[in-house]
PDB file of N, CA and C in Angstrom:
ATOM      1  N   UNK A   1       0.847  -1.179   0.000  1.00  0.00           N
ATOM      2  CA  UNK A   1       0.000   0.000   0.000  1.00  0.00           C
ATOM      3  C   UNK A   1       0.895   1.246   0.000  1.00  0.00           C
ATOM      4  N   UNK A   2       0.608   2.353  -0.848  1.00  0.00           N
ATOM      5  CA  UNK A   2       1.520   3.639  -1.084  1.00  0.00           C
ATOM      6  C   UNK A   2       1.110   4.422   0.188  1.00  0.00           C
ATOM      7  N   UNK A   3       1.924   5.676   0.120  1.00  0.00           N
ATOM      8  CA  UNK A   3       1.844   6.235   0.989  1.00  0.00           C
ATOM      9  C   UNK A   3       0.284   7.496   0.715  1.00  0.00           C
ATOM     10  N   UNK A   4      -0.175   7.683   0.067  1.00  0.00           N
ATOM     11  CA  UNK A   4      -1.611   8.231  -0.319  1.00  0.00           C
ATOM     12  C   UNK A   4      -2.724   7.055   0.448  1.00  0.00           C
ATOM     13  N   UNK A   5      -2.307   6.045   0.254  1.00  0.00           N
ATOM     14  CA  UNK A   5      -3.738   5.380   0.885  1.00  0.00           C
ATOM     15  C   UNK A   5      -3.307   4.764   2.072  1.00  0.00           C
ATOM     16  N   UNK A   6      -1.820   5.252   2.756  1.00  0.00           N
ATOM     17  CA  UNK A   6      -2.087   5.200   3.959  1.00  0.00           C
ATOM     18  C   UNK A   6      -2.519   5.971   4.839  1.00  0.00           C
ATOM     19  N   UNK A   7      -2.301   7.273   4.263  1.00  0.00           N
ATOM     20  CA  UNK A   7      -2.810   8.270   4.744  1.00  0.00           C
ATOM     21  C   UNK A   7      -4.495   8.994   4.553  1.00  0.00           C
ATOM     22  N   UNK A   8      -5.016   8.524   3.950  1.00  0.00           N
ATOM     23  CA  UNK A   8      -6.510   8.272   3.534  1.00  0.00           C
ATOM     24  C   UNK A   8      -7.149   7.044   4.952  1.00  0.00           C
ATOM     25  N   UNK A   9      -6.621   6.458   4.828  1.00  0.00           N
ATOM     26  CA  UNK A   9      -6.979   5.379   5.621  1.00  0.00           C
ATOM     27  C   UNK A   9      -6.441   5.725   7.514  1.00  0.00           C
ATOM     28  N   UNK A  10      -5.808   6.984   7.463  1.00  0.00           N
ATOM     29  CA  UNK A  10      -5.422   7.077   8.862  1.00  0.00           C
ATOM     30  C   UNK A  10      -5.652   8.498   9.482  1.00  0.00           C
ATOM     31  N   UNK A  11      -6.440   8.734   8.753  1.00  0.00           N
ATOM     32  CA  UNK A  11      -6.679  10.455   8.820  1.00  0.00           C
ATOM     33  C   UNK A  11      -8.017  10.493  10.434  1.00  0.00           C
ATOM     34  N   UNK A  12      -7.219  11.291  10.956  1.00  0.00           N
ATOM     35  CA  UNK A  12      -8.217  11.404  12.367  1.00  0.00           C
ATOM     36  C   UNK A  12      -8.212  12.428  12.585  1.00  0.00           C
ATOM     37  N   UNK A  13      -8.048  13.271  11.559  1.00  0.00           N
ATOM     38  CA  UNK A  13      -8.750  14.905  11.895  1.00  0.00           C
ATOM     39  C   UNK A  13      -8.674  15.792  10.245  1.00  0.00           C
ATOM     40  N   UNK A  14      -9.532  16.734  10.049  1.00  0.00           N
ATOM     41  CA  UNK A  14      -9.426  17.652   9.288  1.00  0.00           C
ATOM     42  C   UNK A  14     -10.189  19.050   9.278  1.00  0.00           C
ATOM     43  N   UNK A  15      -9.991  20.126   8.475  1.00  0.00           N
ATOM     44  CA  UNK A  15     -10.581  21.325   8.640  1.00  0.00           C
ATOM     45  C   UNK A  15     -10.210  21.834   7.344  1.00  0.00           C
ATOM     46  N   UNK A  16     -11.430  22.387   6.706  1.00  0.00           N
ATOM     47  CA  UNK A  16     -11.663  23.524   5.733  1.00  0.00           C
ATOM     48  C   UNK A  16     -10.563  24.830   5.778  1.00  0.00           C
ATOM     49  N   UNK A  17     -10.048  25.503   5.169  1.00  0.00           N
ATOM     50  CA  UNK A  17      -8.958  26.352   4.826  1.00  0.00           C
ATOM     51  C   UNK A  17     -10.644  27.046   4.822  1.00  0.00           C
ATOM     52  N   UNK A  18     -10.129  28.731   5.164  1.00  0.00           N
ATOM     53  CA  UNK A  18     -11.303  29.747   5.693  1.00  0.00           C
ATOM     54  C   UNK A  18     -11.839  30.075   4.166  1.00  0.00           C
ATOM     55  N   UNK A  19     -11.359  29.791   2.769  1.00  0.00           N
ATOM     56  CA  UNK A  19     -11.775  30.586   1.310  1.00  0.00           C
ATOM     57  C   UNK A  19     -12.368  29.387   1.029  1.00  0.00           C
ATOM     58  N   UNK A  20     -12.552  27.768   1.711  1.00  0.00           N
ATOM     59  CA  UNK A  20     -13.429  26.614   1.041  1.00  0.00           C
ATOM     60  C   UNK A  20     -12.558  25.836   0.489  1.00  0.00           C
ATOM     61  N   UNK A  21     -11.411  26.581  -0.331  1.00  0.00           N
ATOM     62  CA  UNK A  21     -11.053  25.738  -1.861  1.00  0.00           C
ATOM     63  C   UNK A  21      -9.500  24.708  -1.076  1.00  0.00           C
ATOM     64  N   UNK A  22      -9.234  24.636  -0.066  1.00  0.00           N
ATOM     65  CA  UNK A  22      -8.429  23.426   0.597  1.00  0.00           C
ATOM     66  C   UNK A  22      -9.020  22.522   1.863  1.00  0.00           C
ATOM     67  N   UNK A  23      -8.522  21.480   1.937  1.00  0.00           N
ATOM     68  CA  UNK A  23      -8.831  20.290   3.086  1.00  0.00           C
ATOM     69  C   UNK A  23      -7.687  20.072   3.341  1.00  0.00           C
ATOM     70  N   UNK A  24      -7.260  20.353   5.328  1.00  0.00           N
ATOM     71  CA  UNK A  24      -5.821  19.814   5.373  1.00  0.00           C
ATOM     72  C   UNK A  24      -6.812  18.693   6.614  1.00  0.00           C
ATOM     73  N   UNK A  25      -5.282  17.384   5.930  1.00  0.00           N
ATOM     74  CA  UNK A  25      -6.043  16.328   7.192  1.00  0.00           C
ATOM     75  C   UNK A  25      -4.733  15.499   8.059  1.00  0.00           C
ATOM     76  N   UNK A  26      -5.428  15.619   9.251  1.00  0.00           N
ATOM     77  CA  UNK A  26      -3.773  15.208  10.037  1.00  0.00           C
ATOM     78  C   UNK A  26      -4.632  13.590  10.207  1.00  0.00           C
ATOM     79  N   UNK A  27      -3.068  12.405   9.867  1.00  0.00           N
ATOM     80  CA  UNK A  27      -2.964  12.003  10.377  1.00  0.00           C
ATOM     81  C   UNK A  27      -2.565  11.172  11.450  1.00  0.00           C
ATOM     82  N   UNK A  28      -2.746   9.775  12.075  1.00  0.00           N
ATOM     83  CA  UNK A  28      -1.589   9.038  13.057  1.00  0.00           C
ATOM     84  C   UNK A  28      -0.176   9.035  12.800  1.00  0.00           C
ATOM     85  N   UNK A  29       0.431   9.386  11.838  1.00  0.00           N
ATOM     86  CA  UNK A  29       1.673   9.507  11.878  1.00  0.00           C
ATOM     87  C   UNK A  29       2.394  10.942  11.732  1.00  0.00           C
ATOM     88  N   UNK A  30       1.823  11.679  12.577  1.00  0.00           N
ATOM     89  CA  UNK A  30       2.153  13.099  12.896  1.00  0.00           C
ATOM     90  C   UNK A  30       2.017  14.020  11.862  1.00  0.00           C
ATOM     91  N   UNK A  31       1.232  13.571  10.595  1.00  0.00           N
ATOM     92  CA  UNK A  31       1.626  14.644   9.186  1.00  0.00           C
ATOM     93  C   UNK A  31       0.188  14.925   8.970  1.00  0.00           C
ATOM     94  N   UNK A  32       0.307  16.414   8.357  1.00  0.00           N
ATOM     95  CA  UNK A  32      -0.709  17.183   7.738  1.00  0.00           C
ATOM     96  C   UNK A  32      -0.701  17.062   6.367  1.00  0.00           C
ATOM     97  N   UNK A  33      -1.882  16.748   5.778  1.00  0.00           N
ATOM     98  CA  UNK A  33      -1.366  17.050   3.897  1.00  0.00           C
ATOM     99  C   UNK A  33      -2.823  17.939   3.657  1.00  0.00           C
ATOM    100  N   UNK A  34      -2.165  19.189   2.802  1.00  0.00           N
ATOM    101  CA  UNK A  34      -2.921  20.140   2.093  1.00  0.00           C
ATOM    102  C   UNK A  34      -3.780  19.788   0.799  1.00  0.00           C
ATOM    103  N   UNK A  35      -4.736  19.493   0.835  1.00  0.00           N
ATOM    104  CA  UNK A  35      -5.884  18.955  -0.563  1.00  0.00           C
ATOM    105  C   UNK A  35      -6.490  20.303  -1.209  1.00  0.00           C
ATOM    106  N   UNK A  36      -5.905  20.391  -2.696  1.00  0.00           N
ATOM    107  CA  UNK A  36      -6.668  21.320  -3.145  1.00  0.00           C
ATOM    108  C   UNK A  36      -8.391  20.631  -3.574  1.00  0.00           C
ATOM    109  N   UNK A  37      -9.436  21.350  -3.201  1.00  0.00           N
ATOM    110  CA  UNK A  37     -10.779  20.316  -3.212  1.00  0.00           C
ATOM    111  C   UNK A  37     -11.110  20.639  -5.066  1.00  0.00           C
ATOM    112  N   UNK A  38     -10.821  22.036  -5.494  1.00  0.00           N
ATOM    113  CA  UNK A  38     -11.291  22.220  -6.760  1.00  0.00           C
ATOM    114  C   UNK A  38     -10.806  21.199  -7.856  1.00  0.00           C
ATOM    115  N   UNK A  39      -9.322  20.849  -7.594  1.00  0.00           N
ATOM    116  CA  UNK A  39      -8.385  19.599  -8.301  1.00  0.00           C
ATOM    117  C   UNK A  39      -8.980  18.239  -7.962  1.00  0.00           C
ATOM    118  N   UNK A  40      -9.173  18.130  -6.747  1.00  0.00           N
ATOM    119  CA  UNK A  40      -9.587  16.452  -6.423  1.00  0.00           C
ATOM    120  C   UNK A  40     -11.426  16.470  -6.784  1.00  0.00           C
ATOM    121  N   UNK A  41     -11.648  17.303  -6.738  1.00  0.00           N
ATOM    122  CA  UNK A  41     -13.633  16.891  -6.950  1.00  0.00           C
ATOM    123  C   UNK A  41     -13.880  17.325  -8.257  1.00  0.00           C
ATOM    124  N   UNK A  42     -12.976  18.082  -9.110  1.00  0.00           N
ATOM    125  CA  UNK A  42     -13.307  18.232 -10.642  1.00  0.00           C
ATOM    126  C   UNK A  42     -13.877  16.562 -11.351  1.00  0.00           C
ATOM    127  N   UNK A  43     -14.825  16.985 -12.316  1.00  0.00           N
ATOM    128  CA  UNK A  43     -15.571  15.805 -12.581  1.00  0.00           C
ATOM    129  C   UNK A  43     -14.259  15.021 -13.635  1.00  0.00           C
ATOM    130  N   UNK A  44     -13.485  15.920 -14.014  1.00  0.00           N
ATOM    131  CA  UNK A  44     -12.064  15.722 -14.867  1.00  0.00           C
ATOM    132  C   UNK A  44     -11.131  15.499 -13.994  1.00  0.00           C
ATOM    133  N   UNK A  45     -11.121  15.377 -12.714  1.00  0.00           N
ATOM    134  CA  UNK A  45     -10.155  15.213 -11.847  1.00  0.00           C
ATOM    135  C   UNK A  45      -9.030  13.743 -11.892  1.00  0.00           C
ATOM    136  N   UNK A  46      -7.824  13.795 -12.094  1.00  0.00           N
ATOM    137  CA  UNK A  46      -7.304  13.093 -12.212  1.00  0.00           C
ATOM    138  C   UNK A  46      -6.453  12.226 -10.973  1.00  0.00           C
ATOM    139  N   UNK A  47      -5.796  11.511 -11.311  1.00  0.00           N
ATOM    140  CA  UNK A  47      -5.182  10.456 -10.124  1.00  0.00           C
ATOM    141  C   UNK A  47      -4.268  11.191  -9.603  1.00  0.00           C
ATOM    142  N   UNK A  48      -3.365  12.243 -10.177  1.00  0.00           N
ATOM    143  CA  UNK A  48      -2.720  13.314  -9.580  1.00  0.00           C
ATOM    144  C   UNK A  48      -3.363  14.556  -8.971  1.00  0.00           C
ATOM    145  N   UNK A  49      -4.378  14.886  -9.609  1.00  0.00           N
ATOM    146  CA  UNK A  49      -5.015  15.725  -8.752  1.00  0.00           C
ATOM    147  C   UNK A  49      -6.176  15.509  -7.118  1.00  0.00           C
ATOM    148  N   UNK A  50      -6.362  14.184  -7.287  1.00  0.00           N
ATOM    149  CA  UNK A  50      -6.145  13.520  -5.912  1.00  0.00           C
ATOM    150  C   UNK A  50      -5.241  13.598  -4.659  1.00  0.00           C
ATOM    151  N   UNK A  51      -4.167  14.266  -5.324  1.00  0.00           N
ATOM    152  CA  UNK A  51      -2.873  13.780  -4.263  1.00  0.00           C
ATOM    153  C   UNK A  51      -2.978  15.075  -3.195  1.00  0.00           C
ATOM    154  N   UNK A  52      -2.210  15.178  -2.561  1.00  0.00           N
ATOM    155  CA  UNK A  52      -2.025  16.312  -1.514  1.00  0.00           C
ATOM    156  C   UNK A  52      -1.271  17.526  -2.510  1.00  0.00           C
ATOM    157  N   UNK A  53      -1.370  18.760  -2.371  1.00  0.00           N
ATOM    158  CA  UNK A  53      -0.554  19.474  -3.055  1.00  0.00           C
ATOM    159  C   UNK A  53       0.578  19.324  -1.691  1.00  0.00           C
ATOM    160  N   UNK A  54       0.364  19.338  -0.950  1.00  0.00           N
ATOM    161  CA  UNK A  54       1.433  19.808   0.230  1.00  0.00           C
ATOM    162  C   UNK A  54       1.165  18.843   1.220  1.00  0.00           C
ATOM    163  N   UNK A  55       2.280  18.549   1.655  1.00  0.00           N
ATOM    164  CA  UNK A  55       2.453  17.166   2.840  1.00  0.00           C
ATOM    165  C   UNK A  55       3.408  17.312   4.220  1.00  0.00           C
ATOM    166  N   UNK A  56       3.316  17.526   4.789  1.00  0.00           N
ATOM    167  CA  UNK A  56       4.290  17.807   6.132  1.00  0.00           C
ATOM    168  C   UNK A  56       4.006  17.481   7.370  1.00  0.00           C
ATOM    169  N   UNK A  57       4.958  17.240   7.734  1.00  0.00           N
ATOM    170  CA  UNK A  57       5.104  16.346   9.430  1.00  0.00           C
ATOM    171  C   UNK A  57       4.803  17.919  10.451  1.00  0.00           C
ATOM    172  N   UNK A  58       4.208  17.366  11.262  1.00  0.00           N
ATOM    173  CA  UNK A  58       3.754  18.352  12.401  1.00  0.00           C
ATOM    174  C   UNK A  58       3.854  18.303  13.546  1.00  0.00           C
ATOM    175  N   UNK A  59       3.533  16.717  13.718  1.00  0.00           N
ATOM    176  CA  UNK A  59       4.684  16.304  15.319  1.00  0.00           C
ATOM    177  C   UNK A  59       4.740  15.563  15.378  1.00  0.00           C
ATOM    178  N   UNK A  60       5.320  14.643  16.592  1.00  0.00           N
ATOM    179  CA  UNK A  60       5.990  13.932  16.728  1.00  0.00           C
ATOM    180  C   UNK A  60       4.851  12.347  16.634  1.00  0.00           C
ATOM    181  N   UNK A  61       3.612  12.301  16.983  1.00  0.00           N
ATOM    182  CA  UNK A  61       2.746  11.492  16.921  1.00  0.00           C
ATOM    183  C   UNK A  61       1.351  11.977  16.304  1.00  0.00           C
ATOM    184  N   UNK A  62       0.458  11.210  16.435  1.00  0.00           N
ATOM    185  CA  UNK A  62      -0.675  11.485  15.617  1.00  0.00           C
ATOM    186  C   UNK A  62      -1.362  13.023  15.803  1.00  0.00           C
ATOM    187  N   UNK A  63      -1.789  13.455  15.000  1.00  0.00           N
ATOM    188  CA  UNK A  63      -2.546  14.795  14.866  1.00  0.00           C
ATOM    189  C   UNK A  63      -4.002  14.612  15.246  1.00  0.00           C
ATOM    190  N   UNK A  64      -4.211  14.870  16.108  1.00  0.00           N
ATOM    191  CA  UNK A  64      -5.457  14.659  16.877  1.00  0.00           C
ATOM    192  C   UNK A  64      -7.047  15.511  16.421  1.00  0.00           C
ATOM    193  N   UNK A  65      -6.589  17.044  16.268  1.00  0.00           N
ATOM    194  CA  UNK A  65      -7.124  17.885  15.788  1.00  0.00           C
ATOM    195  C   UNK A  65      -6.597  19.203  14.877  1.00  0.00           C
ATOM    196  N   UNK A  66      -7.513  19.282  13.979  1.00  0.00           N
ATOM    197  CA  UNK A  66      -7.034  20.654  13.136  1.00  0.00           C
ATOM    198  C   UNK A  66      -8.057  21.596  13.534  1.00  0.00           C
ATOM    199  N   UNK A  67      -7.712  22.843  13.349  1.00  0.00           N
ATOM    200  CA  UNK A  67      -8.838  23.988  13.626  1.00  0.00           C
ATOM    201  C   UNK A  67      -8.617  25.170  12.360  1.00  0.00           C
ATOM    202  N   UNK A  68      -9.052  25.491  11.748  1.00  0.00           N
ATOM    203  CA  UNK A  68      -8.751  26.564  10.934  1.00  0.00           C
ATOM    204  C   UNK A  68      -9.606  27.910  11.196  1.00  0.00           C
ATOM    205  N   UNK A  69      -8.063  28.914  11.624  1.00  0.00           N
ATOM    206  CA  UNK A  69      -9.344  30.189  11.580  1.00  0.00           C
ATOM    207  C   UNK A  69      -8.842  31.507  10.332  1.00  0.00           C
ATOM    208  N   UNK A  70      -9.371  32.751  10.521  1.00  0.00           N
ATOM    209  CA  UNK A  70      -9.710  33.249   9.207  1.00  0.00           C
ATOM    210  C   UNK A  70      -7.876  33.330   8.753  1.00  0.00           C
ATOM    211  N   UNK A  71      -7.098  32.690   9.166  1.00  0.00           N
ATOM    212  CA  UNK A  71      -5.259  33.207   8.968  1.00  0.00           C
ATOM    213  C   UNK A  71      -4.672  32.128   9.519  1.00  0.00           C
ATOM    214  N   UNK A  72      -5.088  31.421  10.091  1.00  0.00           N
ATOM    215  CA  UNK A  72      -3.788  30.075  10.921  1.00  0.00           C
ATOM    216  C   UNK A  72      -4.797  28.704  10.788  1.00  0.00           C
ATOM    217  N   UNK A  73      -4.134  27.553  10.553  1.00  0.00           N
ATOM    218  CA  UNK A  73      -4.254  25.980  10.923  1.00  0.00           C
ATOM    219  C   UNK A  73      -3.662  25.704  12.107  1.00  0.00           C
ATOM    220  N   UNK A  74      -4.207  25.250  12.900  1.00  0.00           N
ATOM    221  CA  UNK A  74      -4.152  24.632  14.388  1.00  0.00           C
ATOM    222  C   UNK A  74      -4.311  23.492  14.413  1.00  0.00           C
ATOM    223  N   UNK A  75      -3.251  23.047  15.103  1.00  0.00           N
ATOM    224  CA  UNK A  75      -3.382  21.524  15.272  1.00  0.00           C
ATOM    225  C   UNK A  75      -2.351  21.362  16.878  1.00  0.00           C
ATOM    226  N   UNK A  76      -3.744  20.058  16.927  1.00  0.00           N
ATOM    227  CA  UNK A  76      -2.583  19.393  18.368  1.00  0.00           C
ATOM    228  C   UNK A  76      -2.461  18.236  18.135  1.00  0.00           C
ATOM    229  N   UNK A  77      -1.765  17.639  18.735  1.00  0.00           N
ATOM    230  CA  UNK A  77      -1.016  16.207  18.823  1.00  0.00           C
ATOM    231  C   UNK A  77      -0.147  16.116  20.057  1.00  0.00           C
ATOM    232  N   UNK A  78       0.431  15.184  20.306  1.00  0.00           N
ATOM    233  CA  UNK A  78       1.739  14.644  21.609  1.00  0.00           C
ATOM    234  C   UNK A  78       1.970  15.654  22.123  1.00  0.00           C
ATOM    235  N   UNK A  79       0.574  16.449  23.053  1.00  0.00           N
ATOM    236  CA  UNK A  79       0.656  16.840  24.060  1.00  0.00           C
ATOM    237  C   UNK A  79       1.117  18.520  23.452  1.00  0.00           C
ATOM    238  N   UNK A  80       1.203  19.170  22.579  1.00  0.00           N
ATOM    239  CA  UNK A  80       1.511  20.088  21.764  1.00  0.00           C
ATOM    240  C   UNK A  80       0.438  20.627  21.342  1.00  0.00           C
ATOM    241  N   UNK A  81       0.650  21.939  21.034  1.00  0.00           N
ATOM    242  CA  UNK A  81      -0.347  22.904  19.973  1.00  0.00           C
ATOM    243  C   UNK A  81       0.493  23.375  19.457  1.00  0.00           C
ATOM    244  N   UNK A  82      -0.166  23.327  17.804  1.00  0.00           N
ATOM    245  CA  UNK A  82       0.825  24.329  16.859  1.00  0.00           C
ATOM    246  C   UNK A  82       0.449  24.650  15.915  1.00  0.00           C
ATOM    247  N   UNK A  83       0.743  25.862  15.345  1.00  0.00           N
ATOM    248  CA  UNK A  83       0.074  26.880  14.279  1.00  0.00           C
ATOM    249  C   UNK A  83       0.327  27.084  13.178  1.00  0.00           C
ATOM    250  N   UNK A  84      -0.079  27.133  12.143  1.00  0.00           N
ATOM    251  CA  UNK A  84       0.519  27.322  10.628  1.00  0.00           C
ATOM    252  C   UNK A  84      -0.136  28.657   9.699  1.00  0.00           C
ATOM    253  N   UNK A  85       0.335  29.377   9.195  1.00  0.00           N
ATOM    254  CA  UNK A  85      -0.018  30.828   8.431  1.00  0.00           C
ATOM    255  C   UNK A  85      -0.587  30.057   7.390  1.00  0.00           C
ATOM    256  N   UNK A  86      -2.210  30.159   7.069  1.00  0.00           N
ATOM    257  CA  UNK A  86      -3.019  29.884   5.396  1.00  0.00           C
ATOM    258  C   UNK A  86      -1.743  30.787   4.792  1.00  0.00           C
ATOM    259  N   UNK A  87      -1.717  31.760   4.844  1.00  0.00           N
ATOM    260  CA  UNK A  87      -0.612  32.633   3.629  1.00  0.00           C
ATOM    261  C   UNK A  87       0.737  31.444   3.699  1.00  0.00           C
ATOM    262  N   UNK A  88       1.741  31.173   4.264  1.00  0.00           N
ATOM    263  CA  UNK A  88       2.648  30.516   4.228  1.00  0.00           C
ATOM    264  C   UNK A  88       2.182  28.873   3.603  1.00  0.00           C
ATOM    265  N   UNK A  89       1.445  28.239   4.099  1.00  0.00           N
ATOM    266  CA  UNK A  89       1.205  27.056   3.816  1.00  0.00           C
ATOM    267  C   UNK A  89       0.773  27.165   2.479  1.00  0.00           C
ATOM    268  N   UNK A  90      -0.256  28.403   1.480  1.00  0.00           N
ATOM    269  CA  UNK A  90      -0.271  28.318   0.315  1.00  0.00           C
ATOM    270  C   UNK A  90       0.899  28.379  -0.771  1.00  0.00           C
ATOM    271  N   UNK A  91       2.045  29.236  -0.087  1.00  0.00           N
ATOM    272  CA  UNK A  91       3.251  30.013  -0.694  1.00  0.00           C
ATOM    273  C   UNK A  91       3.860  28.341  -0.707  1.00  0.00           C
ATOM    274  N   UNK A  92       4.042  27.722   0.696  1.00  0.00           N
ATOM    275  CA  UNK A  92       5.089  26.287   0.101  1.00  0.00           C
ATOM    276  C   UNK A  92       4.492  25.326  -1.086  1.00  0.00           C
ATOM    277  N   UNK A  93       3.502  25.687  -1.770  1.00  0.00           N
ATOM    278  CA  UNK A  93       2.768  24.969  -2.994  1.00  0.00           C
ATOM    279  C   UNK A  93       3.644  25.329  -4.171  1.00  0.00           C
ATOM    280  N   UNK A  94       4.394  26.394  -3.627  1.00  0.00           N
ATOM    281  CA  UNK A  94       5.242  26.896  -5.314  1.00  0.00           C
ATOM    282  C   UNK A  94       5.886  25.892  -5.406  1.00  0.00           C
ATOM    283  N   UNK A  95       6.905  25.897  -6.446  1.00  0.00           N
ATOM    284  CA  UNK A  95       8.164  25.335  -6.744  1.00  0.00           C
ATOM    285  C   UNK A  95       8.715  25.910  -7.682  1.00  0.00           C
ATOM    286  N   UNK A  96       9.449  25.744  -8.153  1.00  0.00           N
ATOM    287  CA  UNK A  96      10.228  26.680  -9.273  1.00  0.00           C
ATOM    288  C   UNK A  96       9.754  24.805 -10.655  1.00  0.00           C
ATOM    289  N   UNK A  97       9.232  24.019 -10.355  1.00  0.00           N
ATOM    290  CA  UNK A  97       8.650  23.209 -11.626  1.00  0.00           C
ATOM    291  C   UNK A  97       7.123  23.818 -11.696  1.00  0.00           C
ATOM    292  N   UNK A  98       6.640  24.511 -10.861  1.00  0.00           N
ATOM    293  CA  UNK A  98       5.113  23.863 -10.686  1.00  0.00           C
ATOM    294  C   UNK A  98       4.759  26.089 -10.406  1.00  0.00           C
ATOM    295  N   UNK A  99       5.604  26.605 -11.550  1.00  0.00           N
ATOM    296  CA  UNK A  99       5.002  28.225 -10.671  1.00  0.00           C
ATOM    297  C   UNK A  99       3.774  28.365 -11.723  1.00  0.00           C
ATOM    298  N   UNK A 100       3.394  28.217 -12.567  1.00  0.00           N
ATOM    299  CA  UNK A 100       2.252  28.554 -12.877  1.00  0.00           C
ATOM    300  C   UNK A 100       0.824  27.602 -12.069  1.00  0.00           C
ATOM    301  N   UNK A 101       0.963  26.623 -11.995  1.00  0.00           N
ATOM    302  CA  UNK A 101      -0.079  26.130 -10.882  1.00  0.00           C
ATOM    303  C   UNK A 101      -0.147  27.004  -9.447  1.00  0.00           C
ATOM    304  N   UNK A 102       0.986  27.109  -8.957  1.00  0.00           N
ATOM    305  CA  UNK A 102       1.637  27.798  -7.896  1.00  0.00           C
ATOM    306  C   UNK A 102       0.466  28.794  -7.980  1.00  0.00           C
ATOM    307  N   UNK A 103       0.551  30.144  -9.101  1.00  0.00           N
ATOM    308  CA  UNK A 103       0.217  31.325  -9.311  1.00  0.00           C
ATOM    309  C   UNK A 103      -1.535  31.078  -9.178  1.00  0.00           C
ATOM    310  N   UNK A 104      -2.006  30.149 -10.260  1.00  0.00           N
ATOM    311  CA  UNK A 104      -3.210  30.320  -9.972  1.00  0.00           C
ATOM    312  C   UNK A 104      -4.158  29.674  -8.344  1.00  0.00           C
ATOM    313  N   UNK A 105      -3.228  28.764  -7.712  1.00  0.00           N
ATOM    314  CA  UNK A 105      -3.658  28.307  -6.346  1.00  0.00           C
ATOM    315  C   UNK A 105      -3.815  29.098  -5.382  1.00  0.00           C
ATOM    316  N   UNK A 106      -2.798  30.227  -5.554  1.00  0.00           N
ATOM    317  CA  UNK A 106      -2.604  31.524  -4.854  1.00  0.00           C
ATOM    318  C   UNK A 106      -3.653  32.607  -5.274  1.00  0.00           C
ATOM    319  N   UNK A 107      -3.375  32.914  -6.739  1.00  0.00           N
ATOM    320  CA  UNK A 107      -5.159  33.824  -6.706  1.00  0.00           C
ATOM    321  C   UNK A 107      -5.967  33.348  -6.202  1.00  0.00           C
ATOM    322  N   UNK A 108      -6.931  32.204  -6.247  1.00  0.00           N
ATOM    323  CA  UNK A 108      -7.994  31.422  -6.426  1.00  0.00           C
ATOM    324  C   UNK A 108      -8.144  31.881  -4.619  1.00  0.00           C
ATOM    325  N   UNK A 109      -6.884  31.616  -4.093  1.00  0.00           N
ATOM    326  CA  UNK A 109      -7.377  31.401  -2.448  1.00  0.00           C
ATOM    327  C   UNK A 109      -7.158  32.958  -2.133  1.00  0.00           C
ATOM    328  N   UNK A 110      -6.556  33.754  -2.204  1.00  0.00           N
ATOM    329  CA  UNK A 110      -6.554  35.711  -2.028  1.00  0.00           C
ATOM    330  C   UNK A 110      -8.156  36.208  -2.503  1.00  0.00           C
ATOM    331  N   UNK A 111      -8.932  35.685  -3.499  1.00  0.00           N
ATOM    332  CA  UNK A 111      -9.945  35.958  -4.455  1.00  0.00           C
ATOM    333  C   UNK A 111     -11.164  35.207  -3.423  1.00  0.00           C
ATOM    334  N   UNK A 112     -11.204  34.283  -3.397  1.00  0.00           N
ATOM    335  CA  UNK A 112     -11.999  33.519  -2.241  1.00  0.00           C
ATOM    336  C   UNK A 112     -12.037  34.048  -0.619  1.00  0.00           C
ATOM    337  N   UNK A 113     -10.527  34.283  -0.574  1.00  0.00           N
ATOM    338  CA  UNK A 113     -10.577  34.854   0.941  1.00  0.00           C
ATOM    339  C   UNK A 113     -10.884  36.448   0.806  1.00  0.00           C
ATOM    340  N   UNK A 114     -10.867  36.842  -0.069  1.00  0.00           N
ATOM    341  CA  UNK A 114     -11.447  38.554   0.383  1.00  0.00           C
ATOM    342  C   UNK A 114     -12.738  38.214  -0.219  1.00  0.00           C
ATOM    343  N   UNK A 115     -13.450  37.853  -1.089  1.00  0.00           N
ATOM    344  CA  UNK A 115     -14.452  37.687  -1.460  1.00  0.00           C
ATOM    345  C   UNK A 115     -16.084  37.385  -0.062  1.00  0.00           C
ATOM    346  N   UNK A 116     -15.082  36.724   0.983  1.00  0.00           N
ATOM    347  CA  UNK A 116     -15.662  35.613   2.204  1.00  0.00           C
ATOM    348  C   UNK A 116     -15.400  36.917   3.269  1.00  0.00           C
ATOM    349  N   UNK A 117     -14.478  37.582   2.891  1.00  0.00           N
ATOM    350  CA  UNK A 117     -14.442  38.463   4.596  1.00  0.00           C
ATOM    351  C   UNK A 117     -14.861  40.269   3.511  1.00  0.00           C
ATOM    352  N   UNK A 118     -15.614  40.068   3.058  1.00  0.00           N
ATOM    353  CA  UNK A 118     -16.291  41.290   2.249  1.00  0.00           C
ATOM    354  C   UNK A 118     -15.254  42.124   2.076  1.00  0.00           C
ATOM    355  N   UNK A 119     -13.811  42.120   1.540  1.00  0.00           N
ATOM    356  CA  UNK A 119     -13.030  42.820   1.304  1.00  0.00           C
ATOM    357  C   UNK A 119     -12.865  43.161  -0.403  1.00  0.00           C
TER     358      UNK A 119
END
């Protein structure tokens, strides 16, 4: 079994990004992965666009809970709380292979998030 459907299969927490258009889900093995939802639920959606855009360890044991508020992801685990910037966590989606995806993941969520807080 790959590492996508172990993590599908072990996910014990998640929360909505505040603009709708991400799902981050922690699971038992201390990691968060960032789901763009517009890529994975497109009726054209492919086996790559399934995947996590973004994947990262958060602590040391399982991620118990996520919380998302209108600027930070919260999560606890092994006795810990810890915080992550929506702005930063969208920015590590770049890459210098992947900047035009990069560019439009980043409008889409600036456009959504002022759109949602009447800005």
């Amino acid at each position: 079994m790959g590492p996508v459907e172990l993590l599908h299969m072990s996910v014990f927490s998640q929360s909505f990004s505040p603009c709708g258009r991400f799902l981050a889900a922690g699971n038992n093995y201390g990691e968060i992965a960032l789901f763009s939802l517009s890529a994975a639920l497109s009726p054209d959606a492919s086996e790559e666009g399934q995947k996590p855009i973004l994947n990262f360890t958060a602590h040391g044991g399982s991620v118990f809970s996520l919380l998302s508020t209108d600027t930070h992801l919260l999560s606890t685990g092994n006795g810990e709380i810890s915080a992550w910037s929506w702005e930063e966590l969208i920015k590590k989606v770049c890459c210098p292979e992947n900047v035009h995806r990069c560019v439009l993941v980043w409008l889409n969520y600036l456009t959504a998030c002022r759109f949602l807080l009447g800005q």
